[in-house]
PDB file of N, CA and C in Angstrom:
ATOM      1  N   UNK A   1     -10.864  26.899-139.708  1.00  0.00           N
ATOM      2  CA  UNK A   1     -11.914  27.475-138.906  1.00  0.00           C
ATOM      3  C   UNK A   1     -13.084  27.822-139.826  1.00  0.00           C
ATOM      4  N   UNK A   2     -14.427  27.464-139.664  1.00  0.00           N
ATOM      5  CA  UNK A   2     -15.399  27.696-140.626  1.00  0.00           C
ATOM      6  C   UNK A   2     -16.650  28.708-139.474  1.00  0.00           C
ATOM      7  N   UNK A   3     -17.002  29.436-140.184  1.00  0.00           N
ATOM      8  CA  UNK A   3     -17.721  30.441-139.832  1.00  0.00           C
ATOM      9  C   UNK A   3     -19.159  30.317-140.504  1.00  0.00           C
ATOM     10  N   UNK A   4     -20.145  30.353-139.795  1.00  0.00           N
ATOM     11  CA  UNK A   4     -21.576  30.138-140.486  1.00  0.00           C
ATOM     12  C   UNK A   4     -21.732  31.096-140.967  1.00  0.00           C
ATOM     13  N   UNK A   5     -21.525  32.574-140.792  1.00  0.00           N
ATOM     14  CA  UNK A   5     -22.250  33.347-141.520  1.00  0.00           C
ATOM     15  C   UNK A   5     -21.688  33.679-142.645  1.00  0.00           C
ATOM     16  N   UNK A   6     -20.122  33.483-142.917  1.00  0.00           N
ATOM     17  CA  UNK A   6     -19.508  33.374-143.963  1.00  0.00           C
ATOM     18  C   UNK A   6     -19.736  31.739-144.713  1.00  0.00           C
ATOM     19  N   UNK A   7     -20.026  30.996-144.181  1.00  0.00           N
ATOM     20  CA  UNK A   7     -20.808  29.330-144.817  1.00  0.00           C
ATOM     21  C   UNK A   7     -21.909  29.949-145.404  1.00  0.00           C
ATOM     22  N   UNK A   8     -22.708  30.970-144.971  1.00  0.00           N
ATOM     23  CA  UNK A   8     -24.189  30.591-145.679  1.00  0.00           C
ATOM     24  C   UNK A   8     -24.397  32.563-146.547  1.00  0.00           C
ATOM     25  N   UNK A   9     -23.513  33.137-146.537  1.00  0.00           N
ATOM     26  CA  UNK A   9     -23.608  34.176-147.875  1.00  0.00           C
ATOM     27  C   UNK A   9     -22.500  33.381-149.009  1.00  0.00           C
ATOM     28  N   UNK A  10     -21.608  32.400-148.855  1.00  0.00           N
ATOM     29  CA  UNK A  10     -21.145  31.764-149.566  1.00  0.00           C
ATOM     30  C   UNK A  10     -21.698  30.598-150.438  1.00  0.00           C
ATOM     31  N   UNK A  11     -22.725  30.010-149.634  1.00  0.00           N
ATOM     32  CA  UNK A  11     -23.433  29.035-150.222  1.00  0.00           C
ATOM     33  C   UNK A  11     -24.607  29.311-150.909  1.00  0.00           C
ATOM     34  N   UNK A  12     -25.241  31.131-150.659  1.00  0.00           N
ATOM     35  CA  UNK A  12     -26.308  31.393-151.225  1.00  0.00           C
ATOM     36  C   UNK A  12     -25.736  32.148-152.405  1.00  0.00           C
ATOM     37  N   UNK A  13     -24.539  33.053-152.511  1.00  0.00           N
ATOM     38  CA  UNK A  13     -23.697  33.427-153.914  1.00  0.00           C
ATOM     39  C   UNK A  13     -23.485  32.190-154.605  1.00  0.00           C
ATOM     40  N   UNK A  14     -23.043  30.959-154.169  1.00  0.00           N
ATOM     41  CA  UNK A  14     -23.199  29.861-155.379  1.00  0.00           C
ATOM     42  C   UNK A  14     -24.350  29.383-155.475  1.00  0.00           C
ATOM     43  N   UNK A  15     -25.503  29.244-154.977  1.00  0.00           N
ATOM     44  CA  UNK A  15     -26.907  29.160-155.405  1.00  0.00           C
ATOM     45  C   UNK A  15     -27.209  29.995-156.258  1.00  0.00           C
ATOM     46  N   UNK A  16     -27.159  31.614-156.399  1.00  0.00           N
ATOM     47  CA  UNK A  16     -27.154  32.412-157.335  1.00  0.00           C
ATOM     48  C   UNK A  16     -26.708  32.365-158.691  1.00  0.00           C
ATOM     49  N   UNK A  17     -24.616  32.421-158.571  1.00  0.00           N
ATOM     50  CA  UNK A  17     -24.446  31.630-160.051  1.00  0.00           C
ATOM     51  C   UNK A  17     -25.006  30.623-160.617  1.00  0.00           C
ATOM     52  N   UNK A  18     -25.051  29.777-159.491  1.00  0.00           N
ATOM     53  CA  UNK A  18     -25.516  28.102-160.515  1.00  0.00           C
ATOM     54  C   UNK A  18     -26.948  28.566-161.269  1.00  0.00           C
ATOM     55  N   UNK A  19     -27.805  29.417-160.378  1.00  0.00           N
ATOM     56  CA  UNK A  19     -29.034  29.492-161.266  1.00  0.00           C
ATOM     57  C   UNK A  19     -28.522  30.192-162.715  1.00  0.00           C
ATOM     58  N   UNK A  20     -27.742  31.204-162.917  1.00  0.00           N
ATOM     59  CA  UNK A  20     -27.473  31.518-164.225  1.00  0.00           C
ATOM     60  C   UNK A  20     -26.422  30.793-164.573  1.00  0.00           C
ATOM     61  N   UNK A  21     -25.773  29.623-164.401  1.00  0.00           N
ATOM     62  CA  UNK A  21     -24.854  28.790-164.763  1.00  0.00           C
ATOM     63  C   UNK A  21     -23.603  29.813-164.773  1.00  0.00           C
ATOM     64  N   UNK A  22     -23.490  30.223-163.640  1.00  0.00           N
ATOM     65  CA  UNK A  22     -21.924  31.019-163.543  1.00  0.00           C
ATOM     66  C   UNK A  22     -21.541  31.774-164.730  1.00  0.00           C
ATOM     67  N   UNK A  23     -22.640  31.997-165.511  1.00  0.00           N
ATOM     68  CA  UNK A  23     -22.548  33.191-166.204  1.00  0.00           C
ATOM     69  C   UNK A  23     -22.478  35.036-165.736  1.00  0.00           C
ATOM     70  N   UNK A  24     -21.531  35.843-166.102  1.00  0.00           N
ATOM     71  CA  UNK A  24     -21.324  36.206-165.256  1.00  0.00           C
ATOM     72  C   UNK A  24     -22.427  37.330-165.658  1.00  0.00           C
ATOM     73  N   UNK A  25     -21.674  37.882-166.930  1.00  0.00           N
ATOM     74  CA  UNK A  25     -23.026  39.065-167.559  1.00  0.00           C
ATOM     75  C   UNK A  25     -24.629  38.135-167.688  1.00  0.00           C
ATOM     76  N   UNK A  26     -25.114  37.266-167.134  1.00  0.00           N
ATOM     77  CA  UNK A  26     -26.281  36.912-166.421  1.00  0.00           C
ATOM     78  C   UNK A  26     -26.404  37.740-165.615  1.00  0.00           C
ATOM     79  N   UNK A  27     -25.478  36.792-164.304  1.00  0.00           N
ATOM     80  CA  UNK A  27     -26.128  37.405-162.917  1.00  0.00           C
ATOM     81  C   UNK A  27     -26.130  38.879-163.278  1.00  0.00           C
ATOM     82  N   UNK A  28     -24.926  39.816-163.731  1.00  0.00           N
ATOM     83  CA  UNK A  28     -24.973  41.259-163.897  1.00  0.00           C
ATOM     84  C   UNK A  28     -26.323  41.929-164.364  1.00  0.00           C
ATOM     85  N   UNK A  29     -27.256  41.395-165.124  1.00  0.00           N
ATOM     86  CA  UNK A  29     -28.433  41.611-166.012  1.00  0.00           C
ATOM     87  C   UNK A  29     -29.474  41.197-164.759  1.00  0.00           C
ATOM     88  N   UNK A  30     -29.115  39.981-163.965  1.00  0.00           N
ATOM     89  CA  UNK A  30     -30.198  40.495-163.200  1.00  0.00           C
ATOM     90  C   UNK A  30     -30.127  41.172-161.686  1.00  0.00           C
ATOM     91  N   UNK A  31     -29.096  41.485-161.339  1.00  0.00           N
ATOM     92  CA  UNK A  31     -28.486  41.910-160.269  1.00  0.00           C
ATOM     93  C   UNK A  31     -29.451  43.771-160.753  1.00  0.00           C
ATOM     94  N   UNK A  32     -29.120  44.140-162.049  1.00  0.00           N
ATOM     95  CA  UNK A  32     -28.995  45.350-162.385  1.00  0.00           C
ATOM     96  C   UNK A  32     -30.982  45.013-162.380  1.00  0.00           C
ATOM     97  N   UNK A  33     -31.559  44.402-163.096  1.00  0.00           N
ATOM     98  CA  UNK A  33     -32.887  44.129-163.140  1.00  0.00           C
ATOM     99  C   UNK A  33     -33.426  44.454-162.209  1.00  0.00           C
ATOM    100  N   UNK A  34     -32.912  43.355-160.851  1.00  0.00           N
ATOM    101  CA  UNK A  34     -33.863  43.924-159.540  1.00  0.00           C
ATOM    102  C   UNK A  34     -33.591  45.224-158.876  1.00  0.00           C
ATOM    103  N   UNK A  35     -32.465  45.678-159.055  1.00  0.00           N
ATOM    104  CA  UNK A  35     -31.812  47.050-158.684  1.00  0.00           C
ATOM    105  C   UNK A  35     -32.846  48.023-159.445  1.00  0.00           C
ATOM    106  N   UNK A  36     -33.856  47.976-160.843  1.00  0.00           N
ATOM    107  CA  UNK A  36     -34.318  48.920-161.591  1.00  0.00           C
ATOM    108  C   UNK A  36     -35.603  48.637-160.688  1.00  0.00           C
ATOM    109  N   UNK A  37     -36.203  47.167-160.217  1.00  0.00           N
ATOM    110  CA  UNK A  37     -37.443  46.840-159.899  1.00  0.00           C
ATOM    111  C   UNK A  37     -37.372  47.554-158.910  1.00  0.00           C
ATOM    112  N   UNK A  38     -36.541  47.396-157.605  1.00  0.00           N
ATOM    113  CA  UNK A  38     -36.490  48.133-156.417  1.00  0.00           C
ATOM    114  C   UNK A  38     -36.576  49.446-156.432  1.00  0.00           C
ATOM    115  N   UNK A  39     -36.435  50.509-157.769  1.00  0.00           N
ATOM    116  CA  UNK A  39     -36.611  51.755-157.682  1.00  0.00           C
ATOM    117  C   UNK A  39     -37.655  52.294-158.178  1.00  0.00           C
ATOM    118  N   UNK A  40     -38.425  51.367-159.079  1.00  0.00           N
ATOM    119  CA  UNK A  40     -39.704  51.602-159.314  1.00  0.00           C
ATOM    120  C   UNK A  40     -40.709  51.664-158.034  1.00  0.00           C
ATOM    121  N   UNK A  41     -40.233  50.528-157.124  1.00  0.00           N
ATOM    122  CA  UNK A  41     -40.669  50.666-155.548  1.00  0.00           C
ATOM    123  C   UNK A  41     -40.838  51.306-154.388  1.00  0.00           C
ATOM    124  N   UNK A  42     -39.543  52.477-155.299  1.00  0.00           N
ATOM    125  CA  UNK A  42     -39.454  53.692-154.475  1.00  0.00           C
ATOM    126  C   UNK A  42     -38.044  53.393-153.382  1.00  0.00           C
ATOM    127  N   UNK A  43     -37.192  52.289-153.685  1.00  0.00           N
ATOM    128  CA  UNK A  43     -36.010  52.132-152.979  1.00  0.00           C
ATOM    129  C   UNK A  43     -35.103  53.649-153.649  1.00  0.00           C
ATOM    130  N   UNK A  44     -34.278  54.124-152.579  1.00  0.00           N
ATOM    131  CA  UNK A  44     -33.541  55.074-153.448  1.00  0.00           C
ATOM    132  C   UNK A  44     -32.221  54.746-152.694  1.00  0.00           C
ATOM    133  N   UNK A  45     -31.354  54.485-154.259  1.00  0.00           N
ATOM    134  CA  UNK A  45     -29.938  54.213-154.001  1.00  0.00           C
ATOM    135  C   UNK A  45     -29.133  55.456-154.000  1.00  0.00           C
ATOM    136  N   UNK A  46     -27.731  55.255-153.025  1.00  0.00           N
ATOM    137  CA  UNK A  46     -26.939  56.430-153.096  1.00  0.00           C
ATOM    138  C   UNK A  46     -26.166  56.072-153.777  1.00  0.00           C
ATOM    139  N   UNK A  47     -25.391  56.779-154.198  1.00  0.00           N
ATOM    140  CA  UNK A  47     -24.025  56.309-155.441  1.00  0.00           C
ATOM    141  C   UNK A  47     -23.131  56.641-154.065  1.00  0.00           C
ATOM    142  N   UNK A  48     -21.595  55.799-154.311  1.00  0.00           N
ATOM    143  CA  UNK A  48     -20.239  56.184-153.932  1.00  0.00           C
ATOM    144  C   UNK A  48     -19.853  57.254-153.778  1.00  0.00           C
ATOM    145  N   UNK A  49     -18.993  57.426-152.607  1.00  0.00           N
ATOM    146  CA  UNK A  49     -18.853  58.877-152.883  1.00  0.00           C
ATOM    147  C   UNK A  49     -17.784  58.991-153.400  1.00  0.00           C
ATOM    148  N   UNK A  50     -17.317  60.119-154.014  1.00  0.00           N
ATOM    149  CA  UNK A  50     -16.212  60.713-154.780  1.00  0.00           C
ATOM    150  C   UNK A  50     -14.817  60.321-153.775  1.00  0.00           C
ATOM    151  N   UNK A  51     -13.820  60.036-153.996  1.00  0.00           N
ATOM    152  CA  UNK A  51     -12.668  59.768-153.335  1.00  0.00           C
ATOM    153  C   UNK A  51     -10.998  60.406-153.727  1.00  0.00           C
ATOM    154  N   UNK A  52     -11.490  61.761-153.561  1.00  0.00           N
ATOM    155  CA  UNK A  52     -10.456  62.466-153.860  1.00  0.00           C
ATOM    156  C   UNK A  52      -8.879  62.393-153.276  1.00  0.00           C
ATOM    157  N   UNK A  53      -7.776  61.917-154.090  1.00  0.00           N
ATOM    158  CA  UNK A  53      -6.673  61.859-153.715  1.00  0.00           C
ATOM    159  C   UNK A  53      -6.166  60.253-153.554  1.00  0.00           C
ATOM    160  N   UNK A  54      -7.474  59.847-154.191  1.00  0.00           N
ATOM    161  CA  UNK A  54      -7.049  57.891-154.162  1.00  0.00           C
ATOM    162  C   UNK A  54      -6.704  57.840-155.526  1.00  0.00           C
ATOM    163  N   UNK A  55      -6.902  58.633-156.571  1.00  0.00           N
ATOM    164  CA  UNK A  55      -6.986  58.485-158.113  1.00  0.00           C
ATOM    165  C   UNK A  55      -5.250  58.715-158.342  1.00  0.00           C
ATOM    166  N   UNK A  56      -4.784  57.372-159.029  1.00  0.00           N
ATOM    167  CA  UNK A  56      -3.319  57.897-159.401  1.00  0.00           C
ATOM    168  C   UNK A  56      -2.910  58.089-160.661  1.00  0.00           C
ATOM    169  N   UNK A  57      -2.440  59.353-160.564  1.00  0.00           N
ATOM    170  CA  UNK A  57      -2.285  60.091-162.019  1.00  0.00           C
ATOM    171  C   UNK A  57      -0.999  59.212-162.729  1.00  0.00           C
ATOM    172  N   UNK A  58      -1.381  59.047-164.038  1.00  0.00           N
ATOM    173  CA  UNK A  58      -0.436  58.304-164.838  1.00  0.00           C
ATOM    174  C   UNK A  58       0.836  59.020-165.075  1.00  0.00           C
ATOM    175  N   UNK A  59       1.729  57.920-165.048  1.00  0.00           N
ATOM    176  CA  UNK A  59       3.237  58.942-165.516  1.00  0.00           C
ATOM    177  C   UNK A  59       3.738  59.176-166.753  1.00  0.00           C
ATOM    178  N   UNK A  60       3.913  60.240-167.041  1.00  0.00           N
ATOM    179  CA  UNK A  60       4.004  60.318-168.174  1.00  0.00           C
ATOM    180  C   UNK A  60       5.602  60.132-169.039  1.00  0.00           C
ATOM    181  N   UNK A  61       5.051  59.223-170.179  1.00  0.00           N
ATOM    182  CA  UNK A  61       6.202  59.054-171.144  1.00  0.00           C
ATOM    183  C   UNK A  61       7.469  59.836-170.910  1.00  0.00           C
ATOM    184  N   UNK A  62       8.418  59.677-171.603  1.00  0.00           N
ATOM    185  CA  UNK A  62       9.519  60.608-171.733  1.00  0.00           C
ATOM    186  C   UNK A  62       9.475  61.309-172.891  1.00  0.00           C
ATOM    187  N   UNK A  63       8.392  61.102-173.623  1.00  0.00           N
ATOM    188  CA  UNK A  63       8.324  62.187-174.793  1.00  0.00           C
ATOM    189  C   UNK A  63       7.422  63.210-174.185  1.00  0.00           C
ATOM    190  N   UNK A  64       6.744  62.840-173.435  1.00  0.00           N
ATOM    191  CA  UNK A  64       5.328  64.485-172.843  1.00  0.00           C
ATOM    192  C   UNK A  64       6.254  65.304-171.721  1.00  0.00           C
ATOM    193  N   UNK A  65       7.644  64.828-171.199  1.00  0.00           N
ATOM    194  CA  UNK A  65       8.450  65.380-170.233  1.00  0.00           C
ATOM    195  C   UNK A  65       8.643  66.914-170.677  1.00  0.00           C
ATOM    196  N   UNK A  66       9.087  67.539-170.117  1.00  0.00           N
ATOM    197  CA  UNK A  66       9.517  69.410-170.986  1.00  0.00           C
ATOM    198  C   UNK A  66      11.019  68.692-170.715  1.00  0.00           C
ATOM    199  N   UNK A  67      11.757  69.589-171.500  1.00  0.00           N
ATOM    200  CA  UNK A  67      13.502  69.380-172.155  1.00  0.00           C
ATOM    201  C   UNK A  67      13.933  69.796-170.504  1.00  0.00           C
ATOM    202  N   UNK A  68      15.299  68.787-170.490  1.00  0.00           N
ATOM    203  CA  UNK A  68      15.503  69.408-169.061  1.00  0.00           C
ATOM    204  C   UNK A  68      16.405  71.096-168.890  1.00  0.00           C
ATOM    205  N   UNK A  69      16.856  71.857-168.059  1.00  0.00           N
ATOM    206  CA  UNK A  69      17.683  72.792-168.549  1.00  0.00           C
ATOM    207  C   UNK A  69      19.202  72.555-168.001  1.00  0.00           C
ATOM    208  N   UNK A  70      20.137  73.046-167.871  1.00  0.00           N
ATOM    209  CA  UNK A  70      21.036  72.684-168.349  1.00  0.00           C
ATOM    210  C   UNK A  70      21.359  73.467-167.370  1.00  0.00           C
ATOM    211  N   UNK A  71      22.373  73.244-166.406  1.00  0.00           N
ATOM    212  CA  UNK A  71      23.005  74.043-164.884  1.00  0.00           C
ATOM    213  C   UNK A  71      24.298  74.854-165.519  1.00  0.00           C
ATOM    214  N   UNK A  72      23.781  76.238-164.973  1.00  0.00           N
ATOM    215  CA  UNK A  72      24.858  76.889-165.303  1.00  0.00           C
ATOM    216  C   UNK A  72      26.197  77.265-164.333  1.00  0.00           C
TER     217      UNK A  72
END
């Protein structure tokens, strides 16, 4: 099943790489470029918001564990 509007943001993202030859820190340099031009313009970006409780805390070793105690 082919979908045009997914055909043509697909065909204009590979128009994009090919212009920097699928380099990737290219496109990144100018992705970030027009992102600086647009704020000189007075575009104002929001950042992400914070997503508390998605962050998963690492487990820790068996050496950072505390000693277990011992059932009396």
């Amino acid at each position: 099943m082919s979908d045009p509007i997914l055909d043509e943001i697909r065909r204009y993202r590979d128009e994009q790489a090919a212009k920097f030859n699928y380099d990737l820190a290219a496109i990144f340099r100018d992705v970030k470029g027009r992102e600086e031009e647009s704020r000189r313009n007075g575009r104002v970006f929001i950042s992400a918001p914070d997503m508390p409780g998605k962050l998963i805390e690492p487990t820790p070793s068996t050496d950072e564990l505390p000693p277990r105690q011992s059932a009396a």
